[in-house]
Every structure is written in C-alpha cells, then in structure tokens.
C-alpha atoms as a PDB file:
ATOM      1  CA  UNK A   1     113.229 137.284 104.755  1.00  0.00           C
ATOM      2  CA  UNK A   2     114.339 134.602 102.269  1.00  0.00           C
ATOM      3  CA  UNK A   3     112.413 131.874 105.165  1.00  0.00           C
ATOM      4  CA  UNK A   4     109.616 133.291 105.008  1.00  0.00           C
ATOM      5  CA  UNK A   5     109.177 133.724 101.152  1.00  0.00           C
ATOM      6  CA  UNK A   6     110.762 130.071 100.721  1.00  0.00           C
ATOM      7  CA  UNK A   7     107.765 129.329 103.789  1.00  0.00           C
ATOM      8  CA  UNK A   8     105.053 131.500 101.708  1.00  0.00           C
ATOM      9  CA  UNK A   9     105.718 129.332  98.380  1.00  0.00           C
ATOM     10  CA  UNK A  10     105.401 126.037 100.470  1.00  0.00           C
ATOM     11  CA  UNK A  11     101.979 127.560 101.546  1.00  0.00           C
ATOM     12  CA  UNK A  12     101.228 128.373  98.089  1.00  0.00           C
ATOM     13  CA  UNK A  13     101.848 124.552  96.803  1.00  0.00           C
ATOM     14  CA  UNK A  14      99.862 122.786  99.495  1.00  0.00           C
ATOM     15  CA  UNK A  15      96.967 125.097  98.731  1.00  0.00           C
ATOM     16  CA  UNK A  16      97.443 123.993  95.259  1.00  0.00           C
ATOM     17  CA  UNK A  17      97.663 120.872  95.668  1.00  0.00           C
ATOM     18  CA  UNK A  18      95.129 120.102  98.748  1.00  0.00           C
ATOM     19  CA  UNK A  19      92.195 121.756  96.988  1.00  0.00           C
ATOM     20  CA  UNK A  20      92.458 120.375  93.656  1.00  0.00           C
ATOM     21  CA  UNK A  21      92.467 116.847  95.567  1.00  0.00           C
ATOM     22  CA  UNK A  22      90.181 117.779  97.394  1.00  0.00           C
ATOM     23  CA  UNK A  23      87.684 119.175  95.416  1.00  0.00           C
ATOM     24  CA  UNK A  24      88.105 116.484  92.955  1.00  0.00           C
ATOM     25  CA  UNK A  25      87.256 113.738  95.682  1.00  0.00           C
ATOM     26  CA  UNK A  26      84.381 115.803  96.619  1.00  0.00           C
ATOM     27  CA  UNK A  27      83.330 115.756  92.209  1.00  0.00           C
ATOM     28  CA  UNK A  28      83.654 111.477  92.542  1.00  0.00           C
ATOM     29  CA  UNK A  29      80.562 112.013  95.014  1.00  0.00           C
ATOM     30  CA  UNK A  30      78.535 114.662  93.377  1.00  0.00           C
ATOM     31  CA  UNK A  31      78.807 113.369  89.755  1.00  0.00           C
ATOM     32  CA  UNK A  32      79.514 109.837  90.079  1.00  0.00           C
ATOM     33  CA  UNK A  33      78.315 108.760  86.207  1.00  0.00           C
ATOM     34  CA  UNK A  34      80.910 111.068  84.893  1.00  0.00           C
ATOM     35  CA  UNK A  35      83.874 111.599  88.006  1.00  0.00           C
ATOM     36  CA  UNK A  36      83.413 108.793  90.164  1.00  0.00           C
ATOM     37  CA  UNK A  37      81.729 104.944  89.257  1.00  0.00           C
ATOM     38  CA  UNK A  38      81.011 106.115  85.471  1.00  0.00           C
ATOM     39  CA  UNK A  39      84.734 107.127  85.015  1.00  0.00           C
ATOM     40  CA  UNK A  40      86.336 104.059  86.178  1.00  0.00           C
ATOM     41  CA  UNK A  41      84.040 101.973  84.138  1.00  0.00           C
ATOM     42  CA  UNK A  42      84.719 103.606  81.339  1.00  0.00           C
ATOM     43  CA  UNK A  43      88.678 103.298  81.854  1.00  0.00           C
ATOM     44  CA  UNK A  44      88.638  99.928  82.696  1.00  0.00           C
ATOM     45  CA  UNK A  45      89.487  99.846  86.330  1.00  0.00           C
ATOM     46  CA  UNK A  46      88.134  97.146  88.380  1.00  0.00           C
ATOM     47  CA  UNK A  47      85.548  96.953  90.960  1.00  0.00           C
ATOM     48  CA  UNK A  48      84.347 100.751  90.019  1.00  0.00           C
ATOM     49  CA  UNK A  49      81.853 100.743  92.514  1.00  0.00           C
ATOM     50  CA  UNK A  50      84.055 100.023  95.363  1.00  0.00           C
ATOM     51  CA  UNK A  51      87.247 102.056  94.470  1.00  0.00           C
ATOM     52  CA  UNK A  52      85.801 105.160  92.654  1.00  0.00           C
ATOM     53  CA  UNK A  53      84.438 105.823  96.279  1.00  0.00           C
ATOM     54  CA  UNK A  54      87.523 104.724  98.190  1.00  0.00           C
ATOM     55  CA  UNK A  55      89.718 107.204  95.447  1.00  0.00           C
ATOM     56  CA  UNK A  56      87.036 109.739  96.748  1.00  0.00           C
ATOM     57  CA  UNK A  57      87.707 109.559  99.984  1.00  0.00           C
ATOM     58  CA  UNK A  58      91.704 109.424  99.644  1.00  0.00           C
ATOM     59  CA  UNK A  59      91.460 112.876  97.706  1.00  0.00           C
ATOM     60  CA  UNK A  60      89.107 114.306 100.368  1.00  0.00           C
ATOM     61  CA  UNK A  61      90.879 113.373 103.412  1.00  0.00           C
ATOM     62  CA  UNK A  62      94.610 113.728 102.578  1.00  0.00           C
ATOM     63  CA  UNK A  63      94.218 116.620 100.067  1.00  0.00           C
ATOM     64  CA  UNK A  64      92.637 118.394 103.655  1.00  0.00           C
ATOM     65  CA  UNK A  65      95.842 116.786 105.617  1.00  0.00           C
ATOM     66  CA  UNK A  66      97.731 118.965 102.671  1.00  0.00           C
ATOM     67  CA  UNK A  67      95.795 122.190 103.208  1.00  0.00           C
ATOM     68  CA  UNK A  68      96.308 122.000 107.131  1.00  0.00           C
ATOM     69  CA  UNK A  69      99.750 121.056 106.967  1.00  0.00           C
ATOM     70  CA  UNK A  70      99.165 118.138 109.366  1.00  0.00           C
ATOM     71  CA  UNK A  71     101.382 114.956 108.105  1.00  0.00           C
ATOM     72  CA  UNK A  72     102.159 116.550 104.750  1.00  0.00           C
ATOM     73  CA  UNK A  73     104.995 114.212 103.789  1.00  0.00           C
ATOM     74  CA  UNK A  74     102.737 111.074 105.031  1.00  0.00           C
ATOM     75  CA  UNK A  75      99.605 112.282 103.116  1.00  0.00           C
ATOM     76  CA  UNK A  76     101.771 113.022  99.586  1.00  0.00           C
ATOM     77  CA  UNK A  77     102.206 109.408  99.037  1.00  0.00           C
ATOM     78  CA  UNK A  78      98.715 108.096  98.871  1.00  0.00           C
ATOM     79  CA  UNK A  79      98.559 111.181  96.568  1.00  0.00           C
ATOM     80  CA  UNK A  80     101.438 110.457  94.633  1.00  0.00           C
ATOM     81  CA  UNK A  81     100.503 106.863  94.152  1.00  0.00           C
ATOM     82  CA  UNK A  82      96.698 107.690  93.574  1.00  0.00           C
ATOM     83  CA  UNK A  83      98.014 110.521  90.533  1.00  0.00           C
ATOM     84  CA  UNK A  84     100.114 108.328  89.124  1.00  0.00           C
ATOM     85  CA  UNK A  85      97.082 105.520  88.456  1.00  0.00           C
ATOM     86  CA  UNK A  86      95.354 108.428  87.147  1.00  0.00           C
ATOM     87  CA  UNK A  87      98.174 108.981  84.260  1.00  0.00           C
ATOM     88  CA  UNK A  88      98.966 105.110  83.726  1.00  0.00           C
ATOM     89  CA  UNK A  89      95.236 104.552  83.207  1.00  0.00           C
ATOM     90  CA  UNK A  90      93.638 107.395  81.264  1.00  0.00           C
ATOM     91  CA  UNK A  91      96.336 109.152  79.839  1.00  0.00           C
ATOM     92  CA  UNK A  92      98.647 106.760  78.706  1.00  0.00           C
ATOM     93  CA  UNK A  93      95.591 105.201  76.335  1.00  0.00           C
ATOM     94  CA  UNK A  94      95.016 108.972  75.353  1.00  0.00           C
ATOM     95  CA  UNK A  95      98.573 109.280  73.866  1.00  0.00           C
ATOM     96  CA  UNK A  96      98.419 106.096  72.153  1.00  0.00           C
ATOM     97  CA  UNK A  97      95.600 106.651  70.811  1.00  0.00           C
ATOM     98  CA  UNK A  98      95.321 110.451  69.903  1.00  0.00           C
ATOM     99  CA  UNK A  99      99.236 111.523  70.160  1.00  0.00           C
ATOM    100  CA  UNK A 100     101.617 113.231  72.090  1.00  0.00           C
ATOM    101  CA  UNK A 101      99.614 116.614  71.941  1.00  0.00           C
ATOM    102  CA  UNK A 102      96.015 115.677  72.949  1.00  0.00           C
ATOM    103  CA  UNK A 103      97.863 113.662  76.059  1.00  0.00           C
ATOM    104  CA  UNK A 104     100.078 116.930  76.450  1.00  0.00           C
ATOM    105  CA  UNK A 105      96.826 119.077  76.821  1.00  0.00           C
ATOM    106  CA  UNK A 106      94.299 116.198  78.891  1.00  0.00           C
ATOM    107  CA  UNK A 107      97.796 115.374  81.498  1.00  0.00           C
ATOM    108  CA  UNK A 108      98.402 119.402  82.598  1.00  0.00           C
ATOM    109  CA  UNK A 109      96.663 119.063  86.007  1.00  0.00           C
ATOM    110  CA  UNK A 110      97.860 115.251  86.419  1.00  0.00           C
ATOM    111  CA  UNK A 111     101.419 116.116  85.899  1.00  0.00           C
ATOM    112  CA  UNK A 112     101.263 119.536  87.858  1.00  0.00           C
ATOM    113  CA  UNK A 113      99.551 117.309  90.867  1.00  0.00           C
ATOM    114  CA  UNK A 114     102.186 114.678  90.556  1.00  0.00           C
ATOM    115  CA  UNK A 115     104.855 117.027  90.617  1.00  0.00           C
ATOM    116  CA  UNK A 116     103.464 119.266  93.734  1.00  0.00           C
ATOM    117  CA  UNK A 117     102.975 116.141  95.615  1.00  0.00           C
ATOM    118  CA  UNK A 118     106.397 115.008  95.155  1.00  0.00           C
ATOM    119  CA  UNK A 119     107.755 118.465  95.783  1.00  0.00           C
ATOM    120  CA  UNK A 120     105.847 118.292  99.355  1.00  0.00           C
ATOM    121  CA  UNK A 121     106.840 114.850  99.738  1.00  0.00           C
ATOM    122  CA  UNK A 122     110.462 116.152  99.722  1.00  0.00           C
ATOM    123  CA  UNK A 123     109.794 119.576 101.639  1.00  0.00           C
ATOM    124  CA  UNK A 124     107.808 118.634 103.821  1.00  0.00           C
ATOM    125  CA  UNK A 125     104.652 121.266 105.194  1.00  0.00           C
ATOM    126  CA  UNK A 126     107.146 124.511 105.965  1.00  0.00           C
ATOM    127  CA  UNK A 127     106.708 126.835 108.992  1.00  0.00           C
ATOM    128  CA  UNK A 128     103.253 127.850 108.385  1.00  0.00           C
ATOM    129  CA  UNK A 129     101.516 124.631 109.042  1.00  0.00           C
ATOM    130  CA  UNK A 130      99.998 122.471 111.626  1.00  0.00           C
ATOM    131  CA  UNK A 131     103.002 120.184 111.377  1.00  0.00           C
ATOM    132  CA  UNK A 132     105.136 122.860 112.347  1.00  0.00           C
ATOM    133  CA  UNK A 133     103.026 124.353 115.462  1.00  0.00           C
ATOM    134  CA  UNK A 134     102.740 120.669 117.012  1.00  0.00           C
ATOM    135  CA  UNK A 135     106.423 119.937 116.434  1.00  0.00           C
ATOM    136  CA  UNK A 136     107.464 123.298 117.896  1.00  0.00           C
ATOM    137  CA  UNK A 137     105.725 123.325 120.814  1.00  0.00           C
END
C-alpha cells in the first residue's frame, strides 16, 4: 500500500512538472512576441531568435519524456538547468528591482518547477512509468 501511494505521488509530480514544460514550450511557438523571441529580447538573452526556439523545443520534448516516464532522471537536467536560467535572468532583476515580494509572487511556478525537477532527478520516474515497464521486462 505505502508503494503504491509513494508510486501515485511520483505520478502526480511528473504530470506536474511535464505539462507545465510542456505547455510552456508549446506558448514560445504560439506567442513568440510575448513567450518566445519577444521575451528573450526583452531580458537580455542573446541570440533570441535562435535560443527562444531551441528553449521551445527543450520544454516540449523532455517535459513529454517527464509525462511518459521514459528517461526521467536524464530529461530533469536539461530542465533543471533550463529553470534555473529562467530565475537568474528574469527574476533575479525583478527582486532587485521591485523587492523580495513582487519576485516572491512572479518566481512561484519557477521555484515549484525547479524543485519538482530536482525531486525527479533524485527519484527517478517510479513504478508507473515507461522507465519502469522497459527495465522490468
């Protein structure tokens, strides 16, 4: 009983985790003046045009790895290191700028992604994953 909640709550964080990647790679594309291109112009980050698409596509593809469960220890640390950009270079300015509280509110999802991604990095996918099926059998 205790696997299979401790399995459930694994389940729970890579569903979490792999959509909101997901779905925010998937935003980069569809709104690129104020998600993708625009974004990174507007922080600062170099060659927009070639790495607001290539952050796109890391969110797409390894926030899906998460939600299958297929290399979920391997796919958290493009994540991790792709989340943690996201915090040095837009919310870091927001706290200097603005304060501890406005950087509290803007970092919620960025720290709760970070966090997630380290907590599969360490886990791993649990029993109710791709991972697990190929390794079992």
């Amino acid at each position: 009983m205790k696997d299979k909640k401790i399995n459930t709550a694994i389940l729970l964080i890579r569903i979490m985790v792999g959509f909101i990647f997901l779905s925010e790679g998937i935003q980069k594309f569809l709104y690129p003046n104020t998600l993708g291109v625009g974004r990174f112009i507007k922080t600062g980050i170099p060659a927009p045009e070639l790495l607001a698409p290539f952050v796109g596509t890391v969110e797409i593809v390894f926030g899906i790895l998460l939600l299958i469960g297929l290399l979920t220890r391997v796919a958290s640390i493009p994540l991790i290191i792709n989340i943690s950009v996201a915090i040095i270079s837009t919310k870091i300015p927001i706290l200097i700028s603005e304060g501890f509280w406005k950087m509290a509110h803007e970092e919620r999802t960025d720290l709760s992604m970070l966090l997630g991604s380290i907590f599969l990095l360490i886990v791993g996918s649990g029993n109710i994953s791709l991972d697990y099926f190929i390794h079992r059998s």
